[in-house]
PDB file of N, CA and C in Angstrom:
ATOM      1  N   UNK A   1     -12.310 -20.952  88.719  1.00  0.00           N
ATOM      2  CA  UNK A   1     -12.695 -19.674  89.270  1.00  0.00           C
ATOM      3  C   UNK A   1     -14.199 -19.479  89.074  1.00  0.00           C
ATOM      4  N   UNK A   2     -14.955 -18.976  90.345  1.00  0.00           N
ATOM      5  CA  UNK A   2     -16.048 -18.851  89.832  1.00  0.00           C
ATOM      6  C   UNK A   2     -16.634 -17.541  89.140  1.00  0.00           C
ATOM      7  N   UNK A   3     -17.495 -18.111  88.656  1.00  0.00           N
ATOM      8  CA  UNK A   3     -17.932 -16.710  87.858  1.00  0.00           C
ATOM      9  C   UNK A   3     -18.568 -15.626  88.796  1.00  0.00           C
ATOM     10  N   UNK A   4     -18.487 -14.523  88.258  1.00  0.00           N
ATOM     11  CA  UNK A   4     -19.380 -13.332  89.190  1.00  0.00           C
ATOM     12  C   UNK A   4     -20.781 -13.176  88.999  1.00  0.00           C
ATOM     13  N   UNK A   5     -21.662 -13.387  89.832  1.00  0.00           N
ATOM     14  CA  UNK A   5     -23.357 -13.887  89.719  1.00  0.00           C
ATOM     15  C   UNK A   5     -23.832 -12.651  88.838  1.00  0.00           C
ATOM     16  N   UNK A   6     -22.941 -11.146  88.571  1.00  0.00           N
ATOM     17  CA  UNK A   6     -24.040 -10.296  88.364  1.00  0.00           C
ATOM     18  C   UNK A   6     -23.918 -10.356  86.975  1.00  0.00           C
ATOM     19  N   UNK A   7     -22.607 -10.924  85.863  1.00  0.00           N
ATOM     20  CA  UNK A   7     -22.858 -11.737  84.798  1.00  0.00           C
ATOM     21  C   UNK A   7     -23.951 -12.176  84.661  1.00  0.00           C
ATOM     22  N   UNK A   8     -24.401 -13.121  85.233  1.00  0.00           N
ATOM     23  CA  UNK A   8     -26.030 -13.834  85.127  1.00  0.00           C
ATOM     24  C   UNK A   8     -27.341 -12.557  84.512  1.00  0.00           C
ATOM     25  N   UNK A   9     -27.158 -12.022  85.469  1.00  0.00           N
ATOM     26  CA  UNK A   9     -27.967 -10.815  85.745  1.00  0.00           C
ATOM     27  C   UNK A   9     -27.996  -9.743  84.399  1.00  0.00           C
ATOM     28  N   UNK A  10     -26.422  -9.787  83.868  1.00  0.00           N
ATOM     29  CA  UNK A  10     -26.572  -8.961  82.760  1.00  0.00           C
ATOM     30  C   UNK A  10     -26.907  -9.541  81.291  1.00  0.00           C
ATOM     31  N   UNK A  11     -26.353 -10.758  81.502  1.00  0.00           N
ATOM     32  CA  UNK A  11     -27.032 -12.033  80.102  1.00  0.00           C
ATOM     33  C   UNK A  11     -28.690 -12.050  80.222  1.00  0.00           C
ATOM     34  N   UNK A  12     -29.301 -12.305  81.327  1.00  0.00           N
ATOM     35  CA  UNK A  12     -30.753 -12.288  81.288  1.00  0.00           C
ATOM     36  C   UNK A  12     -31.383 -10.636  80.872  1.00  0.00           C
ATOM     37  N   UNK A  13     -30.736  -9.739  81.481  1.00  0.00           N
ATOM     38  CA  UNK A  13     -31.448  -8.724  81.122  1.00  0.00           C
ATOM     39  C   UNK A  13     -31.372  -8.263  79.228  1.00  0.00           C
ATOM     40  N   UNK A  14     -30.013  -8.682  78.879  1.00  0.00           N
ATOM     41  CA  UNK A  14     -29.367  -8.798  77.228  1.00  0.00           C
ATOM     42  C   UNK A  14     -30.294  -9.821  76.418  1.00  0.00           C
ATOM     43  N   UNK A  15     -31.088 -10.933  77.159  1.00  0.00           N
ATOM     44  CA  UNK A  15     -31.721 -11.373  76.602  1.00  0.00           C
ATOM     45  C   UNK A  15     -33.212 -11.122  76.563  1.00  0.00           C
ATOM     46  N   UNK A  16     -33.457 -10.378  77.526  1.00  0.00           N
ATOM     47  CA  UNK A  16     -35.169  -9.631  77.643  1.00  0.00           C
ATOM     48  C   UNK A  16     -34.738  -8.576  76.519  1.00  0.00           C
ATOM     49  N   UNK A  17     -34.153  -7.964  76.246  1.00  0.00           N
ATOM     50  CA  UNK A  17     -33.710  -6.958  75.106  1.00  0.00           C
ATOM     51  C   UNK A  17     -34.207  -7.245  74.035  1.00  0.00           C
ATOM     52  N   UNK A  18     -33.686  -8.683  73.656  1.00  0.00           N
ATOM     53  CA  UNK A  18     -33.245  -9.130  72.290  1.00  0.00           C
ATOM     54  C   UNK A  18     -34.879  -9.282  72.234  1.00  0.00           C
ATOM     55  N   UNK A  19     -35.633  -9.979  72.923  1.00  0.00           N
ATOM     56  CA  UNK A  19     -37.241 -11.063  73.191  1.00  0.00           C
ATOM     57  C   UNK A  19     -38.031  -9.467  72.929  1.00  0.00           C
ATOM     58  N   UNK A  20     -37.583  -8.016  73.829  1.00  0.00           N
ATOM     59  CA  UNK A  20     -38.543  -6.953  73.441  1.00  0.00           C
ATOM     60  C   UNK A  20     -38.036  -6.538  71.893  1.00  0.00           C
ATOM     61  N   UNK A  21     -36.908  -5.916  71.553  1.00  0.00           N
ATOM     62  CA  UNK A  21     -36.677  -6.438  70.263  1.00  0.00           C
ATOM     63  C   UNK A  21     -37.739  -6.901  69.266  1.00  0.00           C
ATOM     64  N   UNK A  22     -37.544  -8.143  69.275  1.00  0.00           N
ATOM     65  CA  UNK A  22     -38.466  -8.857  68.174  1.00  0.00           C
ATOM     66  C   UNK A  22     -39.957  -8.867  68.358  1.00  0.00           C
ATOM     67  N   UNK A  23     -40.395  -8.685  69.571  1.00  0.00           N
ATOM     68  CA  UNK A  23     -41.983  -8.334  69.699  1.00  0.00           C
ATOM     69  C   UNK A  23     -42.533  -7.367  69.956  1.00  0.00           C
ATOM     70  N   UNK A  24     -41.379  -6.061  69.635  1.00  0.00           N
ATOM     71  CA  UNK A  24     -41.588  -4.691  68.812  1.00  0.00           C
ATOM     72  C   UNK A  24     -42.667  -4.409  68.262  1.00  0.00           C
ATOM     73  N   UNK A  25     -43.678  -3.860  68.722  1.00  0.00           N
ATOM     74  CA  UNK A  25     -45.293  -3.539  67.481  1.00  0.00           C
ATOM     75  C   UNK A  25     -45.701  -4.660  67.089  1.00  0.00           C
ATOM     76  N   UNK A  26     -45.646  -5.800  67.285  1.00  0.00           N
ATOM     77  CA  UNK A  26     -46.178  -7.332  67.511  1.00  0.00           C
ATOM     78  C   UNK A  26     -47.938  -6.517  67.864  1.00  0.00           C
ATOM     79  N   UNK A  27     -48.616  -7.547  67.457  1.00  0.00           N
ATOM     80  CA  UNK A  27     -50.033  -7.239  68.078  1.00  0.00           C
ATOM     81  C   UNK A  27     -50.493  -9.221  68.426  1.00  0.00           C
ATOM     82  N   UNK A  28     -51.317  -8.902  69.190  1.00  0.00           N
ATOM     83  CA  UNK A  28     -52.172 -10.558  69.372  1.00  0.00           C
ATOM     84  C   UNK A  28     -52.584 -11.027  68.253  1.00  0.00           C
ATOM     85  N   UNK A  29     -52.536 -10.228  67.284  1.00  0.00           N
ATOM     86  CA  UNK A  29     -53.515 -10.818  66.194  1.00  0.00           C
ATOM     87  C   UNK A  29     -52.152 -11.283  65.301  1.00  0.00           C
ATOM     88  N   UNK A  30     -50.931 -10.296  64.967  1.00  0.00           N
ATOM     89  CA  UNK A  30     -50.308 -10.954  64.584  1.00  0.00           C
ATOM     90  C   UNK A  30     -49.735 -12.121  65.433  1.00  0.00           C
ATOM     91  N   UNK A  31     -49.514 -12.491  66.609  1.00  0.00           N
ATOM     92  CA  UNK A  31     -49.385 -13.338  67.259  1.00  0.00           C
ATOM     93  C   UNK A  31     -49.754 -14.723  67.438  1.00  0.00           C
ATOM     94  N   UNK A  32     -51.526 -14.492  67.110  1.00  0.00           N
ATOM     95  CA  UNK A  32     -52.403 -15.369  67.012  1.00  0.00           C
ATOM     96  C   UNK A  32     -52.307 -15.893  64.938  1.00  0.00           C
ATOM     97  N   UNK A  33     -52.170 -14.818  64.394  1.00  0.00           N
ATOM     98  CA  UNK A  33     -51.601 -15.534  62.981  1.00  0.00           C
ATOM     99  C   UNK A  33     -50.150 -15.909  62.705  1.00  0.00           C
ATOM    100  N   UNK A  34     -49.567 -15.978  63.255  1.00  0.00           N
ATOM    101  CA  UNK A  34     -48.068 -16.700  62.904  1.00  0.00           C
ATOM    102  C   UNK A  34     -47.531 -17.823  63.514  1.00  0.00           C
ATOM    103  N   UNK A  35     -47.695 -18.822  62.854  1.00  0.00           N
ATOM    104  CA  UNK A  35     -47.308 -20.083  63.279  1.00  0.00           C
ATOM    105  C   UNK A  35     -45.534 -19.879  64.159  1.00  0.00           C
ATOM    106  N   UNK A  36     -45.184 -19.369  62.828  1.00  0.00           N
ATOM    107  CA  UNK A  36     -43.705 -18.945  63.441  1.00  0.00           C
ATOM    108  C   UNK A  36     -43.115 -18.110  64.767  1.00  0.00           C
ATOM    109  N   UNK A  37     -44.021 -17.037  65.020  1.00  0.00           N
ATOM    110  CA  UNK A  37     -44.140 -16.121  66.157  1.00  0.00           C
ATOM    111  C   UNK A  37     -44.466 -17.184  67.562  1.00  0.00           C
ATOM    112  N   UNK A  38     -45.716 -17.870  67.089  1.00  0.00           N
ATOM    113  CA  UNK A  38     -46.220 -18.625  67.938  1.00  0.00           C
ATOM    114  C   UNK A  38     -44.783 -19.807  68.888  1.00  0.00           C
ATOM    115  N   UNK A  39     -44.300 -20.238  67.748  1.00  0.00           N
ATOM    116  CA  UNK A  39     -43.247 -20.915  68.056  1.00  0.00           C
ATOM    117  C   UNK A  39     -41.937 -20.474  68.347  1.00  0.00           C
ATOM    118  N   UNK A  40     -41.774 -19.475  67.981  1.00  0.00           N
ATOM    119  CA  UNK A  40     -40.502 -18.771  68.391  1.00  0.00           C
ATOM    120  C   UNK A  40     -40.746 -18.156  70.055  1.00  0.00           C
ATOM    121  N   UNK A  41     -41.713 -17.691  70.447  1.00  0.00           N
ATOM    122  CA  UNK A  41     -42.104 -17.373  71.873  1.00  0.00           C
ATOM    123  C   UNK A  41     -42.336 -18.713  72.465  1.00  0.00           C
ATOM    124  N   UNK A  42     -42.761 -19.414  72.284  1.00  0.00           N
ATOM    125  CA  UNK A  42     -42.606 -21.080  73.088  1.00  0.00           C
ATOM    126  C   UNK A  42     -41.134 -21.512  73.202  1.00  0.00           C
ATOM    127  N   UNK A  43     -40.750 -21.268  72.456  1.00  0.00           N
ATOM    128  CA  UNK A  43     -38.791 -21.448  72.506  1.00  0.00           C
ATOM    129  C   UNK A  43     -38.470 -20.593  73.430  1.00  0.00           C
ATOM    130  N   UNK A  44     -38.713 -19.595  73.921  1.00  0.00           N
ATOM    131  CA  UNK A  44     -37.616 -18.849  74.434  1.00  0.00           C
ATOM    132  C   UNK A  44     -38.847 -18.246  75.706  1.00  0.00           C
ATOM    133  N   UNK A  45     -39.758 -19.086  75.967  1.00  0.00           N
ATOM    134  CA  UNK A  45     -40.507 -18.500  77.487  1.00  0.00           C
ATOM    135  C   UNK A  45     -41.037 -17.370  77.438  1.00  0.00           C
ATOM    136  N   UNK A  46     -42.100 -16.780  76.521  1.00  0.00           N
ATOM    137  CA  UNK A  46     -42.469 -15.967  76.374  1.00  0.00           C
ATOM    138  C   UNK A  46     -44.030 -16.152  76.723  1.00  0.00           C
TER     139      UNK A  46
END
Protein backbone atom coordinates (compact mmCIF):
# COMPACT_ATOMS: atom_id res chain seq x y z
CA UNK A 1 0.00 0.00 0.00
CA UNK A 2 1.29 3.17 -0.72
CA UNK A 3 1.92 5.64 1.64
CA UNK A 4 0.03 9.06 1.67
CA UNK A 5 2.61 11.85 0.28
CA UNK A 6 1.29 14.40 2.92
CA UNK A 7 3.06 12.04 5.65
CA UNK A 8 6.24 13.22 3.91
CA UNK A 9 5.20 16.68 4.34
CA UNK A 10 4.44 16.30 8.02
CA UNK A 11 7.89 14.33 8.96
CA UNK A 12 9.84 17.21 7.17
CA UNK A 13 8.02 19.93 8.74
CA UNK A 14 8.49 17.69 12.51
CA UNK A 15 11.90 17.79 11.54
CA UNK A 16 12.43 21.69 10.79
CA UNK A 17 10.90 21.83 14.44
CA UNK A 18 13.27 19.69 16.07
CA UNK A 19 16.60 21.69 13.75
CA UNK A 20 14.61 25.29 15.09
CA UNK A 21 14.52 23.68 18.44
CA UNK A 22 18.12 23.22 18.93
CA UNK A 23 19.28 26.49 17.21
CA UNK A 24 17.05 28.31 19.64
CA UNK A 25 19.17 31.66 20.68
CA UNK A 26 22.18 29.99 18.86
CA UNK A 27 24.25 33.09 17.74
CA UNK A 28 27.17 32.87 14.79
CA UNK A 29 29.57 33.25 17.26
CA UNK A 30 28.38 30.45 19.17
CA UNK A 31 28.19 28.68 15.93
CA UNK A 32 31.49 29.69 14.75
CA UNK A 33 32.87 28.34 18.39
CA UNK A 34 31.48 24.90 18.55
CA UNK A 35 33.06 22.27 16.89
CA UNK A 36 30.02 20.24 17.85
CA UNK A 37 27.25 22.75 16.60
CA UNK A 38 29.39 23.06 13.58
CA UNK A 39 28.99 19.38 13.00
CA UNK A 40 25.75 18.65 14.10
CA UNK A 41 24.30 21.30 11.35
CA UNK A 42 26.50 19.56 8.58
CA UNK A 43 24.64 16.32 9.59
CA UNK A 44 21.37 17.33 9.21
CA UNK A 45 21.59 20.24 6.17
CA UNK A 46 21.63 23.15 7.91
Amino acid sequence: MARDPRMYLWEVREAADHVASFLRGRTIDDYLGDLMLRSESLSIGV
